[in-house]
Protein backbone atom coordinates (compact mmCIF):
# COMPACT_ATOMS: atom_id res chain seq x y z
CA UNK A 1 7.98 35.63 -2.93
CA UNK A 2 7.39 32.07 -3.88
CA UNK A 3 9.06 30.57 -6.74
CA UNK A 4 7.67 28.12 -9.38
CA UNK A 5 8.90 24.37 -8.98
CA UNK A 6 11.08 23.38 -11.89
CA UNK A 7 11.35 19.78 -12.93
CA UNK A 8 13.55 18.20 -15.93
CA UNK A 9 11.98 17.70 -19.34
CA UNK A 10 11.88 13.55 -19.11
CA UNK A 11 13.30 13.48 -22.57
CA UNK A 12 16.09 15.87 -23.19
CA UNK A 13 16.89 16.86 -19.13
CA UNK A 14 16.03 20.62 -19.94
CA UNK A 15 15.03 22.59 -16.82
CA UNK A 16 11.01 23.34 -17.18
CA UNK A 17 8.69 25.63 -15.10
CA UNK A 18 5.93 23.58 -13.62
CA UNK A 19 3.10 26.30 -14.13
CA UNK A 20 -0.18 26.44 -16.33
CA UNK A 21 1.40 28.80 -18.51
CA UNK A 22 4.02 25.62 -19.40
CA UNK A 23 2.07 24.13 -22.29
CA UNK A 24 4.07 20.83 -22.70
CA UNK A 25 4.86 20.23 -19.40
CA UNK A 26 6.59 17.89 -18.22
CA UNK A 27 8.26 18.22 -21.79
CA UNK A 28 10.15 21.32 -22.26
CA UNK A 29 8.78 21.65 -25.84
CA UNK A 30 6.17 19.55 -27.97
CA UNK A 31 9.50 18.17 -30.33
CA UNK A 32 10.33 16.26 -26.92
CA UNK A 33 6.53 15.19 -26.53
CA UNK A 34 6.23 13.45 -29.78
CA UNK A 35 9.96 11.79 -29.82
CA UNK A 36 8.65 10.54 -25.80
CA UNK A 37 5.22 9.62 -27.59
CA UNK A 38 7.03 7.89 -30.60
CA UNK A 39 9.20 6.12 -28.21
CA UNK A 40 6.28 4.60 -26.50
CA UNK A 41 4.78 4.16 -29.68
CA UNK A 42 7.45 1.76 -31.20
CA UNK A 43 7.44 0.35 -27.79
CA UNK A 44 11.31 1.37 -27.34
CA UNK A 45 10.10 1.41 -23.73
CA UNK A 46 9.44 -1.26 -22.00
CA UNK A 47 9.03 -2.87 -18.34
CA UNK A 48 11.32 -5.93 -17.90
CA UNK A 49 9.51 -9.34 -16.70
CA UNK A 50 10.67 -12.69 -15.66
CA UNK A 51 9.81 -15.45 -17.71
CA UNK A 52 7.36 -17.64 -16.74
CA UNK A 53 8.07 -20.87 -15.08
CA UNK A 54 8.14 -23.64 -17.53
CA UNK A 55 4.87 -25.63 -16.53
CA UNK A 56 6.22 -28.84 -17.25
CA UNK A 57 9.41 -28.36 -14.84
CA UNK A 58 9.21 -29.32 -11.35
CA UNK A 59 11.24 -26.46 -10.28
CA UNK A 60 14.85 -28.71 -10.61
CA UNK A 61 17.45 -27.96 -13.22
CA UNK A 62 18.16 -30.90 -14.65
CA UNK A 63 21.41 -32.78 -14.23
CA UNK A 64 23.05 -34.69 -17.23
């Protein structure tokens, strides 16, 4: 007898069966999908960058 995967709600860490029946899935309940969709929302997440070279730099840090 096979059992259904379980994976962690991505917003509280609550175990959650990965099966149609699962309505929120990945979330273990729709509380934790709107706080994840408010956090995206209010962009509290967000993928770091580098900053841009300054264009008018030749690549040297200056020396004074």
């Amino acid at each position: 007898m096979a059992t259904s995967p379980t994976v962690k709600c991505p917003r509280c860490g609550a175990l959650v069966e990965w099966v149609p029946t699962s309505k929120w899935r990945p979330f273990c309940s729709e509380r934790c999908k709107q706080l994840d969709l408010g956090a995206w929302a209010s962009e509290a997440y967000r993928v770091p960058v580098a900053a841009p070279p300054d264009p008018d730099s030749d690549g040297r840090s200056e020396e004074r």
